[in-house]
N, C-alpha and C. Protein backbone atom coordinates (compact mmCIF):
# COMPACT_ATOMS: atom_id res chain seq x y z
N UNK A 1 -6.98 -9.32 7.33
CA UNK A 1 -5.61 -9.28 6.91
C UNK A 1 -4.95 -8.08 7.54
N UNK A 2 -4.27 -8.34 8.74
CA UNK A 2 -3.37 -7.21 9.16
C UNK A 2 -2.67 -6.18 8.37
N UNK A 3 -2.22 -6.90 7.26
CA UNK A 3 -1.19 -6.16 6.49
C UNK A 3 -1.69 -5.32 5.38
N UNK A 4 -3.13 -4.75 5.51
CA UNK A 4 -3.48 -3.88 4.53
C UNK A 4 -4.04 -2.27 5.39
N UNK A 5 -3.65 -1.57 4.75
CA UNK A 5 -4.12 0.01 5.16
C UNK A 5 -3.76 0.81 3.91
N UNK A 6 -2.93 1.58 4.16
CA UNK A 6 -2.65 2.82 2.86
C UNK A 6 -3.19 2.24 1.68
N UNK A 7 -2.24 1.60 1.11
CA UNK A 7 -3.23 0.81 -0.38
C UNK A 7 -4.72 0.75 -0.88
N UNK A 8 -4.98 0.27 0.55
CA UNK A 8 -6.70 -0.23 0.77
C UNK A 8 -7.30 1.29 0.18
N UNK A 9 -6.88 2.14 1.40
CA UNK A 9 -7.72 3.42 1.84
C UNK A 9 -7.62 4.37 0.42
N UNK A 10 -6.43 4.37 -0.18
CA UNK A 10 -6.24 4.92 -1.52
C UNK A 10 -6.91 4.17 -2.34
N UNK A 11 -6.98 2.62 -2.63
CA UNK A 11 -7.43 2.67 -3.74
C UNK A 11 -9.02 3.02 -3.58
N UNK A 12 -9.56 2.32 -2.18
CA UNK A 12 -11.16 2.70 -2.28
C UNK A 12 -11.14 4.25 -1.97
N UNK A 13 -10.89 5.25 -1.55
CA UNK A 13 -11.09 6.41 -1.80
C UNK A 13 -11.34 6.88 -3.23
N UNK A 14 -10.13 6.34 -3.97
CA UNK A 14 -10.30 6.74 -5.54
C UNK A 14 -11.02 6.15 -6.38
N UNK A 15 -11.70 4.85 -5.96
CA UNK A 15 -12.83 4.39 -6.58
C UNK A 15 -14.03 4.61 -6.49
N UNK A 16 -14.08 5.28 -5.28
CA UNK A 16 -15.11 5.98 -4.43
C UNK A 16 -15.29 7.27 -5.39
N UNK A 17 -14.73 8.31 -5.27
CA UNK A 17 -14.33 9.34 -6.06
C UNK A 17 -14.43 9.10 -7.33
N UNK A 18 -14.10 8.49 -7.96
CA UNK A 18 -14.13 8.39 -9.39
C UNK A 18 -15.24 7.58 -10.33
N UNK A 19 -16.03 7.13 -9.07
CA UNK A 19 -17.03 6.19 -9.64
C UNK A 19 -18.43 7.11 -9.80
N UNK A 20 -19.30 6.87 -11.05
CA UNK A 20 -20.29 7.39 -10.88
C UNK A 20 -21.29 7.18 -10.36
N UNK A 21 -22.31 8.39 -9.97
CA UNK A 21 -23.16 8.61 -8.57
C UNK A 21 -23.91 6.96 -8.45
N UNK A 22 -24.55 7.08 -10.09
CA UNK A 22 -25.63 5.86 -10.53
C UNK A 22 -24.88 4.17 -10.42
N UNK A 23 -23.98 4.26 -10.51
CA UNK A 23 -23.13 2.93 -10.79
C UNK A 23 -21.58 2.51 -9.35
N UNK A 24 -21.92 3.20 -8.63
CA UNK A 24 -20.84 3.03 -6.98
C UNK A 24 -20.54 1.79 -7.15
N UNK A 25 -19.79 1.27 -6.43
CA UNK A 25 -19.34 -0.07 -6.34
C UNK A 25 -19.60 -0.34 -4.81
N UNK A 26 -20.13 -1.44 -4.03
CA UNK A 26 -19.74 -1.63 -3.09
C UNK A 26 -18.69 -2.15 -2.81
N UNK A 27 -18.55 -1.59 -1.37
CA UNK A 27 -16.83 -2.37 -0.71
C UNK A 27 -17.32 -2.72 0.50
N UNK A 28 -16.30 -4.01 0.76
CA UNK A 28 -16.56 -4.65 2.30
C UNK A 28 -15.39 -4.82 2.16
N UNK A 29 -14.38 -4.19 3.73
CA UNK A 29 -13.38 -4.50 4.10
C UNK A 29 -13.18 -6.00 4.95
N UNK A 30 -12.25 -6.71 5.07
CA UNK A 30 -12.32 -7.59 6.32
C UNK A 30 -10.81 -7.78 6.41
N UNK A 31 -10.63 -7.19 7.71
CA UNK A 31 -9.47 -7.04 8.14
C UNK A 31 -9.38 -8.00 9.67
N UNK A 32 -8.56 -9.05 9.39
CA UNK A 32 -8.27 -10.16 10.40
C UNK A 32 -6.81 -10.10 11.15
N UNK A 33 -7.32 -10.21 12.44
CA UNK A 33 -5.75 -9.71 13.00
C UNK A 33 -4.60 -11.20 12.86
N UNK A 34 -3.20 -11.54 12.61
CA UNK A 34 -2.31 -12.32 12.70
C UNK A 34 -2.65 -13.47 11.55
N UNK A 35 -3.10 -12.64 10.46
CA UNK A 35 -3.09 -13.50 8.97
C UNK A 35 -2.31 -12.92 8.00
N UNK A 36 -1.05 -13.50 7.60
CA UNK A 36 -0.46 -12.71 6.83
C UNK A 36 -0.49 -13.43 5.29
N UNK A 37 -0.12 -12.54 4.53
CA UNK A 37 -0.43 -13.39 2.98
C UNK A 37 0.40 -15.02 2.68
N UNK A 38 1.82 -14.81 3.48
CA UNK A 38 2.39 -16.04 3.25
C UNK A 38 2.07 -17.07 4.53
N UNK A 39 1.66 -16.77 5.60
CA UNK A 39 1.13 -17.38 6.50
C UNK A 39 -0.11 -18.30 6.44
N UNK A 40 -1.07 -18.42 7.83
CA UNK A 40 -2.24 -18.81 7.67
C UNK A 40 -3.04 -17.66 6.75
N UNK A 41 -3.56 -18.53 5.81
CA UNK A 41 -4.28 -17.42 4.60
C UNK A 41 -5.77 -18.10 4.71
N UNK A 42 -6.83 -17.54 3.73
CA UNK A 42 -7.96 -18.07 3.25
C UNK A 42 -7.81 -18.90 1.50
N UNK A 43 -9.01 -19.81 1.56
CA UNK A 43 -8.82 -19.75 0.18
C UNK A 43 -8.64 -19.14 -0.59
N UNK A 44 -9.29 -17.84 -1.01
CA UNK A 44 -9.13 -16.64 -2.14
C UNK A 44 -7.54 -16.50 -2.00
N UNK A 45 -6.85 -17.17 -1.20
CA UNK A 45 -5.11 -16.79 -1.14
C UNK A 45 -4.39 -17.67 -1.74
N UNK A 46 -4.85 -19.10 -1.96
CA UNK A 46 -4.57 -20.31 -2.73
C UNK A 46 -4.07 -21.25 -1.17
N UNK A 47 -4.89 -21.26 0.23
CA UNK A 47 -4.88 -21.84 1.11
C UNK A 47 -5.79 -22.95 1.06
N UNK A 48 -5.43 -24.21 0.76
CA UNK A 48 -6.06 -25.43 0.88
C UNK A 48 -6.67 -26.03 1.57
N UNK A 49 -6.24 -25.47 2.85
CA UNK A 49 -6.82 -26.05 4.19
C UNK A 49 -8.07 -25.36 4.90
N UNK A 50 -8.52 -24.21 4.09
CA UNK A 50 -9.47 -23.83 5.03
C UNK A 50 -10.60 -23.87 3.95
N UNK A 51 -12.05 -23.71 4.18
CA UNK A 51 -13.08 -23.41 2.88
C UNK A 51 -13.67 -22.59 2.99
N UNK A 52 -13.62 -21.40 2.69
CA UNK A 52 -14.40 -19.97 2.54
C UNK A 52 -15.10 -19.47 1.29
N UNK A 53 -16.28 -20.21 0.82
CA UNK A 53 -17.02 -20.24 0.41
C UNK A 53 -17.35 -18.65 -0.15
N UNK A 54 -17.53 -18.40 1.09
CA UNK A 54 -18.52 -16.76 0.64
C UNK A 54 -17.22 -15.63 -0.01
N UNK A 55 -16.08 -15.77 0.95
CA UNK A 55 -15.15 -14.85 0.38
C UNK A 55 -14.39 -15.29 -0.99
N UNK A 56 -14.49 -16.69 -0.97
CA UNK A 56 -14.22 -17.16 -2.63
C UNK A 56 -15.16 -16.62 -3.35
N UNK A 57 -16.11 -16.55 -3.15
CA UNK A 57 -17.32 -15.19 -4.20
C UNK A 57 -16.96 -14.28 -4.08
N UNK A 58 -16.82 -13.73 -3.55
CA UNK A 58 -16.51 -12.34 -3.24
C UNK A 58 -15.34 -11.83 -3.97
N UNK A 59 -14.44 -12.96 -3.67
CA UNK A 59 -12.47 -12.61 -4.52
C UNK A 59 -12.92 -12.83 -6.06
N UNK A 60 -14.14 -13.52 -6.44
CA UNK A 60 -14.67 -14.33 -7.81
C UNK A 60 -15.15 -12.84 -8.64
N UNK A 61 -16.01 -12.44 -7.73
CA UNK A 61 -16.63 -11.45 -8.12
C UNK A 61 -16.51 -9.75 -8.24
N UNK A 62 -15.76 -9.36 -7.64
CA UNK A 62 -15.16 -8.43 -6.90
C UNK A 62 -13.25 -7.86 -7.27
N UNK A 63 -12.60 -7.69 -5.84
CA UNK A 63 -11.63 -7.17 -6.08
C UNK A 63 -10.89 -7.93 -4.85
N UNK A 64 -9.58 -8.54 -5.57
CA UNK A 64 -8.46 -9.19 -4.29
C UNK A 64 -7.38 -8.74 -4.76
N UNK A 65 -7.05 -8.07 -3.62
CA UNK A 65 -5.65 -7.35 -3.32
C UNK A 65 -4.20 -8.47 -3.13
N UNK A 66 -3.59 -8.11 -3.72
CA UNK A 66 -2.09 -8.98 -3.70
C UNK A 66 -1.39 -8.29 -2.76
N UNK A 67 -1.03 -7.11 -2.93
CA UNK A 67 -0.32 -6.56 -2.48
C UNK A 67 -0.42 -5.68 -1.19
N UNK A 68 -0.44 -5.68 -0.18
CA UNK A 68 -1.02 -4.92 0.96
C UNK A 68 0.39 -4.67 2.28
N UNK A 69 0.39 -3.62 2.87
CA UNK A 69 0.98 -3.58 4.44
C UNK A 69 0.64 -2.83 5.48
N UNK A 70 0.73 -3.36 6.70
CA UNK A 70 0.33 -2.79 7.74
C UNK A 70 1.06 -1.60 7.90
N UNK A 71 0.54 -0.93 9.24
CA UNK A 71 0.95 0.71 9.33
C UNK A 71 1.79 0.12 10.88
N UNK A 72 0.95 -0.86 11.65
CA UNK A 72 1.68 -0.86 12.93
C UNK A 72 1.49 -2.58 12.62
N UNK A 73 2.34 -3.27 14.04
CA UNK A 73 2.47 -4.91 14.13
C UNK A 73 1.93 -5.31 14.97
N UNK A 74 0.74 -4.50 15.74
CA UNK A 74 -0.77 -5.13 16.51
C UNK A 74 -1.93 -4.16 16.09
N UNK A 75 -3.33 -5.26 16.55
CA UNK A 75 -4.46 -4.71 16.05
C UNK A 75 -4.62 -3.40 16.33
N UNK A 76 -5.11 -2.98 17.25
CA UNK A 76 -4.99 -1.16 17.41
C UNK A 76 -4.77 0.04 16.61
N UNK A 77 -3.00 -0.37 16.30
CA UNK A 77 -2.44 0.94 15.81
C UNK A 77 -2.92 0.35 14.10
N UNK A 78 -3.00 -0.67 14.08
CA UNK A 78 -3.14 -1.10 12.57
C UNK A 78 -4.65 -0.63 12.13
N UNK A 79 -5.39 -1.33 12.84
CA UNK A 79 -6.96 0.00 12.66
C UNK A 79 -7.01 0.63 12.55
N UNK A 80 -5.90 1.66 13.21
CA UNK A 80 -6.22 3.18 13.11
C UNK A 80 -5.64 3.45 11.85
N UNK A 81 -4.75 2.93 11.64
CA UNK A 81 -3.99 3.46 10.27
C UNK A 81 -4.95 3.44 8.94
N UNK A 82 -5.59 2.35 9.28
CA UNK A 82 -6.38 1.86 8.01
C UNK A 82 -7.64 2.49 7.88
N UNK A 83 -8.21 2.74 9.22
CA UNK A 83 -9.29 3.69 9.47
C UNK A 83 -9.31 5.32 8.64
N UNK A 84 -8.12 5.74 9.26
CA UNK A 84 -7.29 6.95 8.81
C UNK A 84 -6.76 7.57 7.65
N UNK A 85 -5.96 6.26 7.21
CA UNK A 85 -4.55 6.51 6.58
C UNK A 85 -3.83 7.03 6.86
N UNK A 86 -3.41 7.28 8.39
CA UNK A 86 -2.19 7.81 8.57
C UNK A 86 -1.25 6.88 9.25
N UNK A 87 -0.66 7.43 9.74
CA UNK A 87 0.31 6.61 10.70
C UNK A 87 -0.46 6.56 12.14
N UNK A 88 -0.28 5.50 12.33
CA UNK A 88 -0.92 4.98 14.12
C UNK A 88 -0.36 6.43 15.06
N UNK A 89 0.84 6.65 15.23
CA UNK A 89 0.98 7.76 16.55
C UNK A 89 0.35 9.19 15.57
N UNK A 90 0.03 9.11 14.43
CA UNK A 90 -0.66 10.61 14.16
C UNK A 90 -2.23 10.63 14.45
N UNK A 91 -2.54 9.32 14.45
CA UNK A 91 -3.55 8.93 14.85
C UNK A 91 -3.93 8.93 16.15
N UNK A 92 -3.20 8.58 17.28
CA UNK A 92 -3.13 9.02 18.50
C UNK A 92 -3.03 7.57 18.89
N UNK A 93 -2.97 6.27 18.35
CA UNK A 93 -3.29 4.89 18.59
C UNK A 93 -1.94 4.31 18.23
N UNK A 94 -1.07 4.53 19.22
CA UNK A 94 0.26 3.89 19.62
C UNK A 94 0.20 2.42 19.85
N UNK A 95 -0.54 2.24 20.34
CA UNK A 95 -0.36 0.61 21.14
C UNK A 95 -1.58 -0.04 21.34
N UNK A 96 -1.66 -1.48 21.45
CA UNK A 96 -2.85 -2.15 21.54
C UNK A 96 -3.90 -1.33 22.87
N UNK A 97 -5.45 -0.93 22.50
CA UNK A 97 -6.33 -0.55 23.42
C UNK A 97 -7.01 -1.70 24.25
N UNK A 98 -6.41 -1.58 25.92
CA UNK A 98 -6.81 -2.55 26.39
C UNK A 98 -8.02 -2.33 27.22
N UNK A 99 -9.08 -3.14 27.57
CA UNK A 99 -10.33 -3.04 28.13
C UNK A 99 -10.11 -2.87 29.16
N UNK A 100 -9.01 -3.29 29.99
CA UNK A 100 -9.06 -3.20 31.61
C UNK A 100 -8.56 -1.82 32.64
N UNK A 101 -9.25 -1.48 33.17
CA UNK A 101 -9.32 -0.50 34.25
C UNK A 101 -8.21 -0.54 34.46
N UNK A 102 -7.53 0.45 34.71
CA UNK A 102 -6.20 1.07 34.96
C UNK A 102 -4.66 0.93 34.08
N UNK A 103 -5.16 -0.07 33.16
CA UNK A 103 -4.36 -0.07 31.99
C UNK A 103 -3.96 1.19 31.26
N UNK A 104 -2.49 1.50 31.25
CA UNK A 104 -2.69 2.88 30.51
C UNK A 104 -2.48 3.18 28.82
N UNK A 105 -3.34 2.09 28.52
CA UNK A 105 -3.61 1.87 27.12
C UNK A 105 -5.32 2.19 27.66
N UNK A 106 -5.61 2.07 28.44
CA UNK A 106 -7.31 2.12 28.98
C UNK A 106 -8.14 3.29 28.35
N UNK A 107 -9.68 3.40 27.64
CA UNK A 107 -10.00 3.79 27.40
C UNK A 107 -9.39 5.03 26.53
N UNK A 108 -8.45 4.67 25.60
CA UNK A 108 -8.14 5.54 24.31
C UNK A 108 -8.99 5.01 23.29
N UNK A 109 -8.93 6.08 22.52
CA UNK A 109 -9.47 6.05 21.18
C UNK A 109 -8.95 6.70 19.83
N UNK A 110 -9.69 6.98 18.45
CA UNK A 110 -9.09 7.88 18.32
C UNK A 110 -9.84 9.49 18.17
N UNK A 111 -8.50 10.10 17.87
CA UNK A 111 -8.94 11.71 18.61
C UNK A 111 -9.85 12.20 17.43
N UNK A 112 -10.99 13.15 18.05
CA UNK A 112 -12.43 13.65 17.25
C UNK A 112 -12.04 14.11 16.39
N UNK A 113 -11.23 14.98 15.66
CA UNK A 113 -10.75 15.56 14.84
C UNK A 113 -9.90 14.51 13.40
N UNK A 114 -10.03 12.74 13.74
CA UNK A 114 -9.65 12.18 12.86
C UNK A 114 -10.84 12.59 11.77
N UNK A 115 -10.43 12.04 10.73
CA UNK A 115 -11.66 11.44 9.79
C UNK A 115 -11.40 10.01 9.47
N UNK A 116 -11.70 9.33 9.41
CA UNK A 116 -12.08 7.72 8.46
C UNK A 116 -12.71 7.89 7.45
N UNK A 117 -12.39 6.83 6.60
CA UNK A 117 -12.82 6.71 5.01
C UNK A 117 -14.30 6.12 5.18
N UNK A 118 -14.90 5.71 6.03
CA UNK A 118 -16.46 5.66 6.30
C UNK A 118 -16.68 6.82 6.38
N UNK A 119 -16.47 8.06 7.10
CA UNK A 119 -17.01 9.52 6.80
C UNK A 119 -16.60 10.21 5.70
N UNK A 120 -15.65 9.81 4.97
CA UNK A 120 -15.33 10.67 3.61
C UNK A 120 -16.43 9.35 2.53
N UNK A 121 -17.17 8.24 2.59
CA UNK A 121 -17.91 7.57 2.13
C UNK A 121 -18.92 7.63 2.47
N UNK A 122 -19.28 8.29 3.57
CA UNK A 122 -21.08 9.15 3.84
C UNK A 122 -20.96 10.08 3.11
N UNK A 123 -20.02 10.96 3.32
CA UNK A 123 -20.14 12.47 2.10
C UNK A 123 -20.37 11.91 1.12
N UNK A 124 -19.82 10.74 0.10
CA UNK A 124 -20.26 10.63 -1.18
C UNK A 124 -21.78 9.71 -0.97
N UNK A 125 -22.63 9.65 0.23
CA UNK A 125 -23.65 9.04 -0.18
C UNK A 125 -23.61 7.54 -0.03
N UNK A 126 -22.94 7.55 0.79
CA UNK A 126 -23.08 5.81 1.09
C UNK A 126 -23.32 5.29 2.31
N UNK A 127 -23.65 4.32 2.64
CA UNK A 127 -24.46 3.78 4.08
C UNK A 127 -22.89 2.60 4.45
N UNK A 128 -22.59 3.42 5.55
CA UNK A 128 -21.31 2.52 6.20
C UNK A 128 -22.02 2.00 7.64
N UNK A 129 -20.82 1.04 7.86
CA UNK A 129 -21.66 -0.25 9.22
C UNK A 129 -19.67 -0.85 9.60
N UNK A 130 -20.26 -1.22 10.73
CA UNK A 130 -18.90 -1.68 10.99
C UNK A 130 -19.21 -2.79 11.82
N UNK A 131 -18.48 -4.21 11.81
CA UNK A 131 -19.13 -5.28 12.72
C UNK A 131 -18.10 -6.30 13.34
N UNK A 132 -17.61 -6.24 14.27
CA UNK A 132 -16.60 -6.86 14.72
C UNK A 132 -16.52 -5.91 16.25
């Protein structure tokens, strides 16, 4: 879902934070680029046409967000935001990162000095993975 960052990153930070050591909650993000809530959705959205089984458990069992928005309006800067929580150009991730040689979107990233909410979620002791 493109359209989630700040929200996301606040609320799991503070659930993160506020949860005790013995009892954490896990979180799995899944962030899909050009799905918007009133658009092409999943089932857990009340979308009829598709069958998502596992994330209907997941929305069953778990936590589904209503309310969410993006930081930027392509994948890139929207990662970074959500990665972050900041804004895409504080982030250093202006514009979509393209793979090809001499592109001058080419080989950016973001800058060492970010943090992501996977490294403020190792400090509290948790095993992060990223797969896409």
């Amino acid at each position: 879902m493109q359209k989630l960052a700040l929200p996301i990153f606040a609320a799991l930070l503070t659930v993160s934070l506020l949860s005790a050591a013995d009892e954490r909650p896990n979180f799995i993000i899944i962030m899909v680029d050009d799905m918007g809530f009133a658009g092409p959705s999943i089932s857990p959205y009340s979308n009829p046409n598709y069958e998502t089984p596992g994330m209907d458990q997941l929305a069953r069992e778990g936590m589904r967000f209503t309310d969410f928005h993006s930081s930027g309006s392509v994948c890139s800067p929207t990662r970074a935001g959500l990665l972050t929580g900041r804004y895409q150009q504080r982030a250093g991730i202006e514009a979509v990162i393209h793979p090809y040689p001499g592109h001058p979107e080419h080989r950016k990233g973001l800058r060492k000095s970010e943090t992501t909410f996977a490294e403020l979620f190792q400090k509290n002791g948790y095993a992060t993975g990223i797969i896409g």
